[in-house]
Protein backbone atom coordinates (compact mmCIF):
# COMPACT_ATOMS: atom_id res chain seq x y z
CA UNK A 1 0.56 -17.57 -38.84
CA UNK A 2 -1.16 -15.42 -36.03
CA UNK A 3 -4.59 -13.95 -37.23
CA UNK A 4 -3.51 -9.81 -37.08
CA UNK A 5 -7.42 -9.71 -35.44
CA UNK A 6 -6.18 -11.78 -32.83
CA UNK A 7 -2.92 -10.11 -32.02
CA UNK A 8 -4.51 -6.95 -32.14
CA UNK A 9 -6.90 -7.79 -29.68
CA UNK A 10 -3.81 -9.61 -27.22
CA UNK A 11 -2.05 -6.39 -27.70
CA UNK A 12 -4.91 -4.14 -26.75
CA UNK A 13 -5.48 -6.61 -23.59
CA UNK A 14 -1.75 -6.44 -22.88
CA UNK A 15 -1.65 -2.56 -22.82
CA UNK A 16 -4.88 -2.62 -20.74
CA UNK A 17 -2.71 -5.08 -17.91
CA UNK A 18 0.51 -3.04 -18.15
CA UNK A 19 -1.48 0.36 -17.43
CA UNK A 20 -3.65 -1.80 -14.39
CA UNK A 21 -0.33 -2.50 -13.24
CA UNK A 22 1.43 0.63 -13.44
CA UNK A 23 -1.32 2.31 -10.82
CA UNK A 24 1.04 4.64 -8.40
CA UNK A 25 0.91 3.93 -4.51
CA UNK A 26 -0.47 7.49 -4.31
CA UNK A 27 -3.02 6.79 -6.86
CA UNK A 28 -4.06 3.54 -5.03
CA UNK A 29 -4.13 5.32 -1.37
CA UNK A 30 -6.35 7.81 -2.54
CA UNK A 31 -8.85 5.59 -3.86
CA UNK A 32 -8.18 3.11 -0.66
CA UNK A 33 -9.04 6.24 1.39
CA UNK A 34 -12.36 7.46 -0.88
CA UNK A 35 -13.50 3.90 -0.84
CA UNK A 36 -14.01 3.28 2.60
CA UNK A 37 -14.28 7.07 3.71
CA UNK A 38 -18.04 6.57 4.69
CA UNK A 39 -17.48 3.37 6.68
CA UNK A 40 -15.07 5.26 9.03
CA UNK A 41 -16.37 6.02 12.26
CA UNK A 42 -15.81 9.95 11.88
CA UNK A 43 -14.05 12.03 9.13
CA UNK A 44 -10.91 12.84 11.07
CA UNK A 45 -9.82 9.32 10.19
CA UNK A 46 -10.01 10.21 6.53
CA UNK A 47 -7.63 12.93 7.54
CA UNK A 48 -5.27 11.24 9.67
CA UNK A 49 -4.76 8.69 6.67
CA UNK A 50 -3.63 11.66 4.24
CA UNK A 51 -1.46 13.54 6.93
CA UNK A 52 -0.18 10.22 8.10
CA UNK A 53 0.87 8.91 4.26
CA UNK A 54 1.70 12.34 3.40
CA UNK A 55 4.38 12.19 6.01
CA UNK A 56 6.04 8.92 6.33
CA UNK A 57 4.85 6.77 2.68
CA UNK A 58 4.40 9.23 -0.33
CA UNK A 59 8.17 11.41 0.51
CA UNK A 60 9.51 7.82 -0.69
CA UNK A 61 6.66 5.50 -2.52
CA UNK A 62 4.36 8.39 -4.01
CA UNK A 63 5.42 7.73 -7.81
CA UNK A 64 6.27 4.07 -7.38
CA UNK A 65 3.83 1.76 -9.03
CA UNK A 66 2.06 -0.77 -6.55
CA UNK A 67 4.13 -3.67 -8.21
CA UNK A 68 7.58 -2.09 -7.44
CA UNK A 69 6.93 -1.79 -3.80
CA UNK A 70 8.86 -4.42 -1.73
CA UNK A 71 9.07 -5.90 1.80
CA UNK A 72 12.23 -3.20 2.42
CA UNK A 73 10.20 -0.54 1.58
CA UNK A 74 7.56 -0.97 3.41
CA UNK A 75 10.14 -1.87 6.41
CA UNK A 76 11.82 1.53 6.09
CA UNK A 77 8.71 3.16 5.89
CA UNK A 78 7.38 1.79 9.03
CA UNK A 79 10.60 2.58 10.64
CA UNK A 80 9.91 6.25 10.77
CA UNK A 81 7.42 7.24 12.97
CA UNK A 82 9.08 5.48 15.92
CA UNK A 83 11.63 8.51 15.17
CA UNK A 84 9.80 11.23 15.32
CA UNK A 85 6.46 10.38 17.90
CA UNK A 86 6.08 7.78 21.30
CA UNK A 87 2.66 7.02 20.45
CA UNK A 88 3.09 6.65 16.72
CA UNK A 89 6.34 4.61 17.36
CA UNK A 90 4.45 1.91 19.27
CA UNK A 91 1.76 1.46 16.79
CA UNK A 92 4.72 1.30 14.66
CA UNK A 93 6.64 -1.10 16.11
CA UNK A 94 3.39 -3.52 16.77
CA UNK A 95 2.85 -3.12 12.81
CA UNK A 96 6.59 -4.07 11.56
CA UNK A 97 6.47 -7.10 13.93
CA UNK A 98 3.41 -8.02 12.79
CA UNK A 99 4.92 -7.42 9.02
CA UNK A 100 7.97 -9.23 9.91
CA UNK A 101 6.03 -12.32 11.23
CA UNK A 102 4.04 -12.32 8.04
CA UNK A 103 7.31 -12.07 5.76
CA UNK A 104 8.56 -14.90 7.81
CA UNK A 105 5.99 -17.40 7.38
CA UNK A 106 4.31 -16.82 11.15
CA UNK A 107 1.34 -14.42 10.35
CA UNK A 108 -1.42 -15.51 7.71
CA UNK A 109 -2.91 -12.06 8.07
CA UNK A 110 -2.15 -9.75 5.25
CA UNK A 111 -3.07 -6.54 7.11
CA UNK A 112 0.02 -5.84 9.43
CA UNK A 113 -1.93 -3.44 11.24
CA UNK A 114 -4.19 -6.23 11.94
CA UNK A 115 -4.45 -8.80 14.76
CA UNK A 116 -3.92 -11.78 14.44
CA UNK A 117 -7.44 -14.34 15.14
């Protein structure tokens, strides 16, 4: 027989992991952005992250929590800016090759924006 003390205490943990989990991409952009705010070079960056996620991410993903988000999301996301601007489209493109790659085994690198080393 399970000590109720016990299971109490597992449920309490449990709840505490399901509501960790359940953090929306929205919520977890916004605390991306105010956690590394000050070691951006100037604030316009901070800007150009919510104007930029604003646009193409939180119209689809805003509401979603972090664990429902999949490779085709993020795919179709990415997608969109080589729509609607040149110069965003070929940051974009550079980004969901470098996503692709990673998908497909070829890229260690988490960060798709990131170079390879």
């Amino acid at each position: 027989m399970l000590d109720p003390i016990e299971h109490r205490n597992a449920e309490r943990v449990r709840q505490r992991l399901d509501t960790a989990k359940a953090i929306t991409f929205k919520e977890c952009a916004e605390s991306y952005i105010k956690a590394h705010r000050a070691g951006w070079r100037n604030a316009k960056h901070a800007g150009q992250w919510d104007a930029t996620l604003a646009t193409y991410a939180y119209p689809h993903i805003d509401s979603l929590s972090v664990q429902a988000i999949d490779t085709a999301l993020v795919m179709k996301i990415l997608e969109q800016p080589a729509e609607k601007d040149a110069r965003c489209g070929r940051r974009g493109r550079k980004r969901r090759a470098a996503f692709a790659g990673e998908q497909a085994g070829q890229r260690s690198n988490s960060r798709p924006s990131a170079p390879d080393r």
